[in-house]
N, C-alpha and C. Protein backbone atom coordinates (compact mmCIF):
# COMPACT_ATOMS: atom_id res chain seq x y z
N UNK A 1 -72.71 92.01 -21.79
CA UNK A 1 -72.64 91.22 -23.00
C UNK A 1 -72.68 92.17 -24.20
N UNK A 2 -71.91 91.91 -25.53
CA UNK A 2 -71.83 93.08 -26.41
C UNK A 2 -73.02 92.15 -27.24
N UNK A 3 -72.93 93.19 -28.04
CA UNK A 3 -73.77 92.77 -28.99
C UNK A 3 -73.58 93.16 -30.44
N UNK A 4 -73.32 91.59 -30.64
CA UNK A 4 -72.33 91.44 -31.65
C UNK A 4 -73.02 91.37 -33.16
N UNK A 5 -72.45 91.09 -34.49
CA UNK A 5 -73.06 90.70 -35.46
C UNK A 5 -72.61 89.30 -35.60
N UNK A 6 -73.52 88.26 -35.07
CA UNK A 6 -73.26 87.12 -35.31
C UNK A 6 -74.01 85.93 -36.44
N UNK A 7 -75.17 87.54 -36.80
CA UNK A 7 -76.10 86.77 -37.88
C UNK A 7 -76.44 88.28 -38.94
N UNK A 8 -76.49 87.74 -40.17
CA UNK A 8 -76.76 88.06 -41.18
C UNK A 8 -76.42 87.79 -42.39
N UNK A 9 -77.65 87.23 -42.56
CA UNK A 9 -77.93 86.43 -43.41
C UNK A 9 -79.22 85.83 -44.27
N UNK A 10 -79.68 85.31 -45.38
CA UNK A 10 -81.51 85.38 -46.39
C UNK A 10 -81.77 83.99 -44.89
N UNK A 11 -82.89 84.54 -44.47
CA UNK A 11 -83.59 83.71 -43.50
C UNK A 11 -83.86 81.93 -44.45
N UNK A 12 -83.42 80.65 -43.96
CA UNK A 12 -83.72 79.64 -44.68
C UNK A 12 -85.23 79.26 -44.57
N UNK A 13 -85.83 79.98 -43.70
CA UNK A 13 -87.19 79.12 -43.37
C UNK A 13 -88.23 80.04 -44.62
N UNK A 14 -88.14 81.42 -44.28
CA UNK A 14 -89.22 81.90 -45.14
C UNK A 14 -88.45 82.61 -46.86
N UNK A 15 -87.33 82.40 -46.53
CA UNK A 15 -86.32 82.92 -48.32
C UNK A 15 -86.55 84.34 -48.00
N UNK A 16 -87.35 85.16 -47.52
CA UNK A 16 -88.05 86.68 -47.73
C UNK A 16 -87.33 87.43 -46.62
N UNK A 17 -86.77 87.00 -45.19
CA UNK A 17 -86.22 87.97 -44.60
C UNK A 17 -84.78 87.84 -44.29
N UNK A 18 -83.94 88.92 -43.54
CA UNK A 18 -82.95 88.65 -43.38
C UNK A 18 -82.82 88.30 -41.82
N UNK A 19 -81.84 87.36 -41.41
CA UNK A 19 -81.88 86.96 -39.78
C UNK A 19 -80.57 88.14 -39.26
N UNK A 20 -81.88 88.68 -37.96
CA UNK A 20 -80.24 89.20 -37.63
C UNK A 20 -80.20 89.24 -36.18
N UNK A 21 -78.83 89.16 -35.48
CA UNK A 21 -78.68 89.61 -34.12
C UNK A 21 -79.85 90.21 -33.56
N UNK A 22 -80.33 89.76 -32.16
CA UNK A 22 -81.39 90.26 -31.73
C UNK A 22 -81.07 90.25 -30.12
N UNK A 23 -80.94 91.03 -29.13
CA UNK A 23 -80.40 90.61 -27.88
C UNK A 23 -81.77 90.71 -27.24
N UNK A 24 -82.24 89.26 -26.48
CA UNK A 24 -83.59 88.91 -26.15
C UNK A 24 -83.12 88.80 -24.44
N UNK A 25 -84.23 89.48 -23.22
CA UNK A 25 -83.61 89.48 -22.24
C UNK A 25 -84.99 88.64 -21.48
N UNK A 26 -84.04 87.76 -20.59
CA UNK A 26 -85.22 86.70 -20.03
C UNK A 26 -86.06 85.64 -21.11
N UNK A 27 -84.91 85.43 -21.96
CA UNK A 27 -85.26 84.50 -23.18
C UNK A 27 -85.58 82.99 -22.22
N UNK A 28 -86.79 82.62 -22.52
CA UNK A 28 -87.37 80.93 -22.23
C UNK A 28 -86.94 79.95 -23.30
N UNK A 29 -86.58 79.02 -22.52
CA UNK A 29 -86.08 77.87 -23.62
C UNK A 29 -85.85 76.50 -22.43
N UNK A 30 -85.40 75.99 -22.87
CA UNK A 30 -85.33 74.75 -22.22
C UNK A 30 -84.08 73.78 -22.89
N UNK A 31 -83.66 73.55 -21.43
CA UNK A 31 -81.98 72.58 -21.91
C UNK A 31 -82.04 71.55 -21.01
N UNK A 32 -81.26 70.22 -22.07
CA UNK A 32 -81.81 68.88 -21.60
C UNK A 32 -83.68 68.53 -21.25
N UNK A 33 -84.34 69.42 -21.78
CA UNK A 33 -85.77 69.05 -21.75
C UNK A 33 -86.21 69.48 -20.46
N UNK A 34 -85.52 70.95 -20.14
CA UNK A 34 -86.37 71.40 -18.83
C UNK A 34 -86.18 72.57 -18.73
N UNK A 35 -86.85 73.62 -18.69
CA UNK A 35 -87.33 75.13 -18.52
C UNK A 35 -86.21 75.77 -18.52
N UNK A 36 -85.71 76.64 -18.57
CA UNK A 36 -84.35 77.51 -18.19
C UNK A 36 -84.92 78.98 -18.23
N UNK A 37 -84.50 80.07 -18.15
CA UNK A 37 -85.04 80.99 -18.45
C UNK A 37 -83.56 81.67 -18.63
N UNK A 38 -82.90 82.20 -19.47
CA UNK A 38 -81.51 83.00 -19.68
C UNK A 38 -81.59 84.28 -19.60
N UNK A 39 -81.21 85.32 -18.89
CA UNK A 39 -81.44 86.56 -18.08
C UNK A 39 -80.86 87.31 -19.74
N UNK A 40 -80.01 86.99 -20.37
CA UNK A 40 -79.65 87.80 -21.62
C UNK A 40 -79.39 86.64 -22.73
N UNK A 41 -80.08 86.57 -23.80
CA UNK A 41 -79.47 85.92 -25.18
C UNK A 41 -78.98 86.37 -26.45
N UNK A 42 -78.70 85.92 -27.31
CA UNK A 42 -78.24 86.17 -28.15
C UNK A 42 -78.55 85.82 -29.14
N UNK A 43 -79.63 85.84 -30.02
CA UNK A 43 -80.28 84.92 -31.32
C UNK A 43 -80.45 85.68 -32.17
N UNK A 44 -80.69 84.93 -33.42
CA UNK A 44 -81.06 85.29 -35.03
C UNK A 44 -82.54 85.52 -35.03
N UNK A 45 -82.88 86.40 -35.45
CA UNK A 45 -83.96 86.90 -35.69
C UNK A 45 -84.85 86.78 -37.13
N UNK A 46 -85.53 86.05 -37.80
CA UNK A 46 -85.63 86.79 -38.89
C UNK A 46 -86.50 88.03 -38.66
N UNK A 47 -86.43 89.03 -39.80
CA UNK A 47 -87.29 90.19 -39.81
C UNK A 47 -88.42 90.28 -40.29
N UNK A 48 -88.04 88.99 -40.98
CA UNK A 48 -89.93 89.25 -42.15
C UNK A 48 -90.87 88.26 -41.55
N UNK A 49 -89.91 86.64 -40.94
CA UNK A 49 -90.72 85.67 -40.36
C UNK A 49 -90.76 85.41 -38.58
N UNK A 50 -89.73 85.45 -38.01
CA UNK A 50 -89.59 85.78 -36.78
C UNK A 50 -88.61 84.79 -36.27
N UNK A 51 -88.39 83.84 -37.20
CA UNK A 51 -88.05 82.40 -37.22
C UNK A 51 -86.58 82.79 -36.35
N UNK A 52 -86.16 81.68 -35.31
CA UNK A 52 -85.24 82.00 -34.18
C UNK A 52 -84.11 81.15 -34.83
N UNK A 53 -82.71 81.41 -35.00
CA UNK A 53 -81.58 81.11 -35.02
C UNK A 53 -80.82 81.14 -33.88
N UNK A 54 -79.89 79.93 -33.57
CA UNK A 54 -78.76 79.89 -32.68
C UNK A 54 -77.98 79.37 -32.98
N UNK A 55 -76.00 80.22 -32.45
CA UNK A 55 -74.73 79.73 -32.73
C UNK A 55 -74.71 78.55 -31.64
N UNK A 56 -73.59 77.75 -32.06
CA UNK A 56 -73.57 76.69 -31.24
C UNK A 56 -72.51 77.12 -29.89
N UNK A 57 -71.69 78.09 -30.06
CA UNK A 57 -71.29 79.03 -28.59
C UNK A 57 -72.06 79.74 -27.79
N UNK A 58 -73.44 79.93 -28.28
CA UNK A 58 -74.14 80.62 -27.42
C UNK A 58 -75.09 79.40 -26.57
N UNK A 59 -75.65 78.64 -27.12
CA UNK A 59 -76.23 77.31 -26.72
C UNK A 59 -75.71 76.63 -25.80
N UNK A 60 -74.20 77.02 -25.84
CA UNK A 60 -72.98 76.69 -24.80
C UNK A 60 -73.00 77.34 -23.77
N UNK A 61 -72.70 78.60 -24.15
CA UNK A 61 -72.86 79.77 -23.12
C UNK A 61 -74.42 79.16 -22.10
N UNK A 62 -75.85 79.18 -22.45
CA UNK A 62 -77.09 78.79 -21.80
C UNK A 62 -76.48 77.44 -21.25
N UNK A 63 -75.92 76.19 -21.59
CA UNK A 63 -75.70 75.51 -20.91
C UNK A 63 -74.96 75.34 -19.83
N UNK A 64 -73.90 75.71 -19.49
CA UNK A 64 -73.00 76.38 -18.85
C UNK A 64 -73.65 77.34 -17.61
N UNK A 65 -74.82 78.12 -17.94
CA UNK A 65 -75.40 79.27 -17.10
C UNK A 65 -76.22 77.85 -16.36
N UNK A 66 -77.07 77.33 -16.93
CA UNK A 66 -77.74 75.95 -16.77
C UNK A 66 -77.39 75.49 -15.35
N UNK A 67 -76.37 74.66 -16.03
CA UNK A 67 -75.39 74.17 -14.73
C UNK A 67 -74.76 74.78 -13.66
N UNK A 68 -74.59 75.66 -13.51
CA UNK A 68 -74.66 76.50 -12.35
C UNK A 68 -75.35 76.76 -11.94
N UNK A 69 -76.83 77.43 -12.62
CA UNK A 69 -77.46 77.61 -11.34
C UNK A 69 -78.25 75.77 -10.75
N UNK A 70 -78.47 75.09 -11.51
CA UNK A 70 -78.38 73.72 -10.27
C UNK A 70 -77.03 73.77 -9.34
N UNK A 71 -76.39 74.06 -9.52
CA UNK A 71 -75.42 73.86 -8.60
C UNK A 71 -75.72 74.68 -7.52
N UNK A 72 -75.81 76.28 -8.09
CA UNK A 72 -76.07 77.22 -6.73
C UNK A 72 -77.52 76.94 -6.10
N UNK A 73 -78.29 76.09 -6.72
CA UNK A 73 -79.32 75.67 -5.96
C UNK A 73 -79.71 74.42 -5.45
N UNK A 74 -78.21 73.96 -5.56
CA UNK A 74 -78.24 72.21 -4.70
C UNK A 74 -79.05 71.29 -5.42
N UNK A 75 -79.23 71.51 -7.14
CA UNK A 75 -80.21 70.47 -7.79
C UNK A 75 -80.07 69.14 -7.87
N UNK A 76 -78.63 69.03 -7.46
CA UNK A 76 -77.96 67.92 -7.52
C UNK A 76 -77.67 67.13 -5.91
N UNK A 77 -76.99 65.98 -5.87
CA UNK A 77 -76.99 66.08 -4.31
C UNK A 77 -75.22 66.19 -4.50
N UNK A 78 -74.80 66.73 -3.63
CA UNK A 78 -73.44 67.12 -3.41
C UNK A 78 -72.53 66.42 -3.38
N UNK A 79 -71.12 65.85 -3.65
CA UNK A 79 -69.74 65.40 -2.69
C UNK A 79 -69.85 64.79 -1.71
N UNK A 80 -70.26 65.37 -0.87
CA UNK A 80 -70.89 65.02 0.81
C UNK A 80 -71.72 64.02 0.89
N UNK A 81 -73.05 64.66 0.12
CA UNK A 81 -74.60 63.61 0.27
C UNK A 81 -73.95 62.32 -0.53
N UNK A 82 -73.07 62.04 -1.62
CA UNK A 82 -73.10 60.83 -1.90
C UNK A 82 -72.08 59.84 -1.57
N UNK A 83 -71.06 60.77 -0.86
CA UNK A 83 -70.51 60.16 0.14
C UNK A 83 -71.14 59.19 1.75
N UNK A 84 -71.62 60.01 1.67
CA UNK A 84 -72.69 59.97 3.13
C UNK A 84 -73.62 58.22 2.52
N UNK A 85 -74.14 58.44 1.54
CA UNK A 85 -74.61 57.63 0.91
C UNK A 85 -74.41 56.42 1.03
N UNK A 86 -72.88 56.31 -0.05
CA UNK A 86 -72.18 54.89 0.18
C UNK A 86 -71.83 54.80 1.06
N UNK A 87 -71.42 55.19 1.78
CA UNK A 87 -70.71 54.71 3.37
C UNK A 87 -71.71 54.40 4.16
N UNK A 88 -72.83 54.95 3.86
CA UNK A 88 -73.78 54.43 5.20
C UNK A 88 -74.64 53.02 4.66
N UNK A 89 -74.50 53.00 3.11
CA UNK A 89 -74.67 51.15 2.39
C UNK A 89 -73.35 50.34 2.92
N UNK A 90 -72.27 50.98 3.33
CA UNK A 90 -71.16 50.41 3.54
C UNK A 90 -70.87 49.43 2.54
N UNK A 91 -70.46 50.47 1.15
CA UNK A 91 -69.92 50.05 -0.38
C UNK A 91 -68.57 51.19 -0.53
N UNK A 92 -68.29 49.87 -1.10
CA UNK A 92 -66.57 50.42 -1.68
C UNK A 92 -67.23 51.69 -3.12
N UNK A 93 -66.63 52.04 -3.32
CA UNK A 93 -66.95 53.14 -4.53
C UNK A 93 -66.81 52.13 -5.73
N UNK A 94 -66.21 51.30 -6.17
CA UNK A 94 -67.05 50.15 -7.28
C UNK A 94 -68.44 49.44 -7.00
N UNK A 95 -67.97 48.88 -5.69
CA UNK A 95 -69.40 48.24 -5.32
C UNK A 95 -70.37 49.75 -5.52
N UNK A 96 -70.79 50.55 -5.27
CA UNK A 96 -71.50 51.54 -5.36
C UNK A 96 -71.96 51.50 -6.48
N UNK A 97 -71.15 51.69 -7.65
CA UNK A 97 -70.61 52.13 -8.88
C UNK A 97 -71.28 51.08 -9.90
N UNK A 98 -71.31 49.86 -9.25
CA UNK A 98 -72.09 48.37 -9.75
C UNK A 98 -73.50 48.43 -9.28
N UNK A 99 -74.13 49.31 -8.20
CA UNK A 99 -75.25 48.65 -7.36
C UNK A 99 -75.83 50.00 -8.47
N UNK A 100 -75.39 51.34 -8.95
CA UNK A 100 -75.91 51.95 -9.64
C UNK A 100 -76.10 52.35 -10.97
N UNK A 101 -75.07 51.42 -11.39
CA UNK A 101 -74.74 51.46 -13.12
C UNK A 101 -73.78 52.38 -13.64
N UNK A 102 -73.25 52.66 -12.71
CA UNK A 102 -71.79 53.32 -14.11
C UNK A 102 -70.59 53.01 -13.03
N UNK A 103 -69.59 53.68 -13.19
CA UNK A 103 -68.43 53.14 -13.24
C UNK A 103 -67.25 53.71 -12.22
N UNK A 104 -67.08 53.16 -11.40
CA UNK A 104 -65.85 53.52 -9.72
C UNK A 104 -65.22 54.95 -10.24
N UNK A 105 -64.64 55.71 -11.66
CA UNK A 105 -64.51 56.71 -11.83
C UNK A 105 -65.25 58.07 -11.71
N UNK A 106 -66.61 57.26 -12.09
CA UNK A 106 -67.57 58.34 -11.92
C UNK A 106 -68.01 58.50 -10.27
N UNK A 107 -67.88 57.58 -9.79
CA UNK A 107 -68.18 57.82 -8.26
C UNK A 107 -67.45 59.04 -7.60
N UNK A 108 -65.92 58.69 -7.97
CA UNK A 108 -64.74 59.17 -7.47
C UNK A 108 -64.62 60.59 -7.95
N UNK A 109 -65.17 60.78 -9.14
CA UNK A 109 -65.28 61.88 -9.24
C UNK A 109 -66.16 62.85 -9.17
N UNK A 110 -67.31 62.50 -8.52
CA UNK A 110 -68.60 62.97 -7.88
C UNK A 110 -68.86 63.15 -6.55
N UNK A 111 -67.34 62.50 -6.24
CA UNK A 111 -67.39 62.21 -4.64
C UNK A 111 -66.79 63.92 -4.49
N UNK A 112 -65.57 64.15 -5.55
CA UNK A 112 -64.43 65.06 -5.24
C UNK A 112 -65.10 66.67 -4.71
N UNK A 113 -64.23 67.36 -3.33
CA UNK A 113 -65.09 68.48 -2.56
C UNK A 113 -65.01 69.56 -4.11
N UNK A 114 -64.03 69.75 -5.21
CA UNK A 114 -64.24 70.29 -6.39
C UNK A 114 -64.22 70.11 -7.38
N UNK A 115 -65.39 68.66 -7.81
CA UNK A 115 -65.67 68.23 -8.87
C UNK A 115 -65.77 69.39 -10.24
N UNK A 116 -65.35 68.91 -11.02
CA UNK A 116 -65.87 69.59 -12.27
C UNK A 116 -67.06 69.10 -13.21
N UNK A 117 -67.14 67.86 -12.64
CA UNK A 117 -68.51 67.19 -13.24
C UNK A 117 -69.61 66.89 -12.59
N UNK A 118 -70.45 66.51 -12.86
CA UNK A 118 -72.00 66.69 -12.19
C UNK A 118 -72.11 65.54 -12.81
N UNK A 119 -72.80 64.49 -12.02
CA UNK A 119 -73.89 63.25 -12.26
C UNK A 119 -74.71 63.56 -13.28
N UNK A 120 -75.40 63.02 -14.32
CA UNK A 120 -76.31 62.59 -15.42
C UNK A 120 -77.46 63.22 -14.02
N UNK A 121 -78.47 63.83 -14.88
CA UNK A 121 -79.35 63.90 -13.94
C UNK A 121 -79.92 62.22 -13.50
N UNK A 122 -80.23 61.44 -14.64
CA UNK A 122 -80.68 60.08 -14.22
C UNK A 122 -79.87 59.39 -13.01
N UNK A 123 -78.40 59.50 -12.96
CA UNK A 123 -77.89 59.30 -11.83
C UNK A 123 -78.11 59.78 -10.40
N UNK A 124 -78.14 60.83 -10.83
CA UNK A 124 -78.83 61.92 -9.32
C UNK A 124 -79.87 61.30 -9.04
N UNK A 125 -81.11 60.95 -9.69
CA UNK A 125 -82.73 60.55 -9.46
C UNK A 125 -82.58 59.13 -8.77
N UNK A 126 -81.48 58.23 -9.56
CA UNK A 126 -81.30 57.04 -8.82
C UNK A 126 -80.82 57.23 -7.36
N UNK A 127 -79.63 57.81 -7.42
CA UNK A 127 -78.86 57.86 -6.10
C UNK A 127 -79.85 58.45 -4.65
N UNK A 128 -80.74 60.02 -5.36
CA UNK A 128 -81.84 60.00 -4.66
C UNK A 128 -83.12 59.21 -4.30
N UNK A 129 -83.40 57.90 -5.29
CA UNK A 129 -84.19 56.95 -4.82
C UNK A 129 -83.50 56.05 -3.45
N UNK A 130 -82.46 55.79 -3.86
CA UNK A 130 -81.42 54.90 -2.74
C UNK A 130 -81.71 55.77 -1.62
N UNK A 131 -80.90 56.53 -1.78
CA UNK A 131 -80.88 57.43 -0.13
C UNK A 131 -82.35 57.78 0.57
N UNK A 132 -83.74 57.56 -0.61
CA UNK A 132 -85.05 57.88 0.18
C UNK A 132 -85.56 56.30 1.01
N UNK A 133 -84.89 55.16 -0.09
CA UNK A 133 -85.33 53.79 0.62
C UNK A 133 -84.71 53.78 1.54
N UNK A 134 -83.47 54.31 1.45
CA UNK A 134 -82.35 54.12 3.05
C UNK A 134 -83.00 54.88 4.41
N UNK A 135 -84.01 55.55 4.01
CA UNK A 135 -84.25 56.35 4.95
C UNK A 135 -85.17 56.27 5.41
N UNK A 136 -86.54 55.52 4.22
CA UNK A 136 -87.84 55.75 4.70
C UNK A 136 -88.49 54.08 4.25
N UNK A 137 -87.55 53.11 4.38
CA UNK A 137 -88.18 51.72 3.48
C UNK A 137 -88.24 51.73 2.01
N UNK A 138 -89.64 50.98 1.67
CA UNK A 138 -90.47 51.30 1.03
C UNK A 138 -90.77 52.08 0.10
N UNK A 139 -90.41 52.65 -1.19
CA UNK A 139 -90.61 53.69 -1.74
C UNK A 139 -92.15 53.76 -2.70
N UNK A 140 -92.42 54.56 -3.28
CA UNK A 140 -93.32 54.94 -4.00
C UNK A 140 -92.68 55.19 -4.96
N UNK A 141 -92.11 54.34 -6.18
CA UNK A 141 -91.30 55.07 -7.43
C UNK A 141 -91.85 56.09 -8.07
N UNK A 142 -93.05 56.14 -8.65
CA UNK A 142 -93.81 56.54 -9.58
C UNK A 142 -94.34 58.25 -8.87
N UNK A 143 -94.39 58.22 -7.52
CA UNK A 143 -94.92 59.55 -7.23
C UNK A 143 -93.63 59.87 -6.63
N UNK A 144 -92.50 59.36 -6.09
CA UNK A 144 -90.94 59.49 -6.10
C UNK A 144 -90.27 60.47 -7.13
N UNK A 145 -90.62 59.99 -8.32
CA UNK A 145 -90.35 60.26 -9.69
C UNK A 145 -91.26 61.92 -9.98
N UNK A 146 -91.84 61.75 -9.84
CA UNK A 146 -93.09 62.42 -10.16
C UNK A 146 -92.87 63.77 -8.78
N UNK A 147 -92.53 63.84 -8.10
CA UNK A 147 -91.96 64.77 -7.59
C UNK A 147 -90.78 65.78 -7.40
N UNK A 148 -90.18 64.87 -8.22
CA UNK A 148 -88.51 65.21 -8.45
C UNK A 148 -88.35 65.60 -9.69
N UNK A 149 -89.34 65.89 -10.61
CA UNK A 149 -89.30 66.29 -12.03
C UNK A 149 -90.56 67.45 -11.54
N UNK A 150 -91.25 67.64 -10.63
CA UNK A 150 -92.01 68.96 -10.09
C UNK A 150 -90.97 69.94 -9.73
N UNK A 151 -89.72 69.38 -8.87
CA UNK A 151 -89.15 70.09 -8.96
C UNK A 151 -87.99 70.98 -9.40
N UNK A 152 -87.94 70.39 -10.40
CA UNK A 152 -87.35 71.07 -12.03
C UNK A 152 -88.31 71.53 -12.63
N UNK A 153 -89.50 71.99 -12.73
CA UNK A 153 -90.14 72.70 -12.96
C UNK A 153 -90.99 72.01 -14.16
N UNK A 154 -91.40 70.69 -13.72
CA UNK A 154 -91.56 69.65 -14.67
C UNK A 154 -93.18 68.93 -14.26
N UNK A 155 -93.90 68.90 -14.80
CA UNK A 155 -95.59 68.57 -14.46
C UNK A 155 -95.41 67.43 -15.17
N UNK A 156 -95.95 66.13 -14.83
CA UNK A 156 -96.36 65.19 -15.53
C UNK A 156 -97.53 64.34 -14.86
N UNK A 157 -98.31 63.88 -15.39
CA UNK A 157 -99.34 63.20 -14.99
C UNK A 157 -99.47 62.05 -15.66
N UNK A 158 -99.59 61.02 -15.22
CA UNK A 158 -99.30 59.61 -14.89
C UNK A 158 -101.02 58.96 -14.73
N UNK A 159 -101.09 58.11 -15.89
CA UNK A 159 -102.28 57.53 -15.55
C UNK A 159 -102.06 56.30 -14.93
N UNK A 160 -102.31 55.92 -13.60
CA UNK A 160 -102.67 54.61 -12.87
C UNK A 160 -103.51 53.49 -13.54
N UNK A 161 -103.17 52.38 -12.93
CA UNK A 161 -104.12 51.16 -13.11
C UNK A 161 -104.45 50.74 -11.98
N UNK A 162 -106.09 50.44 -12.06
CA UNK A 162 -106.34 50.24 -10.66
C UNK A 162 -105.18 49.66 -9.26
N UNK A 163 -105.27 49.58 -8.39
CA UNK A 163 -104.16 49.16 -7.60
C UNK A 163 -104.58 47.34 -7.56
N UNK A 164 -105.21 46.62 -7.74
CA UNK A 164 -105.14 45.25 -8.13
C UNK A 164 -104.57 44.87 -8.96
N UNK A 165 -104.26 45.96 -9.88
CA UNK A 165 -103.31 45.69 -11.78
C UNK A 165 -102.21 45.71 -11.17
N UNK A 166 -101.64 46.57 -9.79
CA UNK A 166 -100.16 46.22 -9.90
C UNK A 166 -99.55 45.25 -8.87
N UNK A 167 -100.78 44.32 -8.26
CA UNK A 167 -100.41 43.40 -7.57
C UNK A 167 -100.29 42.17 -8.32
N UNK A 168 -100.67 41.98 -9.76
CA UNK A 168 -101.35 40.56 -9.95
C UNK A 168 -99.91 39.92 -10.99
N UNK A 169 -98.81 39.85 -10.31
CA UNK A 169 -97.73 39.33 -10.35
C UNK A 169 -97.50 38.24 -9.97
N UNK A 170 -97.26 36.89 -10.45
CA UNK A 170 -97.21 35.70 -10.17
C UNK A 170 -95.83 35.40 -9.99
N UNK A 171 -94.85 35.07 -8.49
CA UNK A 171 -94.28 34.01 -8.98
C UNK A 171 -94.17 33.19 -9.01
N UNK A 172 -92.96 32.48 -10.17
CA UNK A 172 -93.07 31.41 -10.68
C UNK A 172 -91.92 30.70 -9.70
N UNK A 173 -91.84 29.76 -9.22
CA UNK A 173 -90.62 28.79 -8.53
C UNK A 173 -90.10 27.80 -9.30
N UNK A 174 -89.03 27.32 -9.55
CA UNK A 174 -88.29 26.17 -10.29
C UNK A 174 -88.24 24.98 -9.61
């Protein structure tokens, strides 16, 4: 990667320094709201405040790096797995497409062995809830959930209500 002059310029945050090119290696940041770590970046520096600038091609560039490595690490479920999927609900790729909320194109093209697009992660999380009820009953949404954002590198803790709070559902009959 060269290293370019892509900044210089009176820093807007503190008026007092100038921002400049700074090549930061193993820069932390986070895209779509989850950890990344970028092996080389490219940011504005100021000198006097420290304050971080980014072009909107380089933000591109991290996203782009992003998405690949889920890919080279199967973050997603594959062509295959969601093939495997609908066919074993024995759904047409609309019916699918209806039972999950978007649309027979997006199936079709998620299905393809060299997609260029990747599922919404929210799609992935659904499609992986389906395929865990298909497999195991019963699910546990909440620790379902809660495991699958552990492994994106994602901690959340979830306060419960006693387990009588989530039985005391009435229904009603007409």
């Amino acid at each position: 990667m060269q290293t370019e002059s892509l900044f210089e310029y009176s820093c807007p945050e503190c008026g007092r320094g100038t921002v400049r090119t700074t090549r930061v290696l193993k820069y932390k940041t986070k895209i779509k709201g989850y950890p990344f770590v970028v092996d080389e970046a490219l940011i504005g520096v100021c000198d006097h405040c420290k304050a971080e600038s980014f072009t909107p091609e380089e933000t591109k560039r991290w996203e782009e790096l992003f998405y690949s490595s889920l890919e080279a690490r199967q973050a997603f479920l594959s062509p295959e797995e969601i093939t495997e999927l609908r066919t074993a609900l024995g759904l047409s790729m609309e019916d699918f497409a209806r039972l999950i909320g978007c649309t027979r194109q997006s199936i079709s093209a998620w299905e393809k062995r060299d997609r260029t697009t990747l599922p919404s992660r929210m799609a992935d999380i659904l499609m992986r809830l389906v395929r865990h009820s298909l497999q195991r009953g019963v699910v546990d949404v909440i620790t379902f959930l809660l495991d699958e954002a552990q492994k994106w590198g994602v901690v959340i803790e979830v306060r419960r209500p006693p387990q009588t709070a989530w039985r005391k559902t009435k229904v009603l009959s007409s």
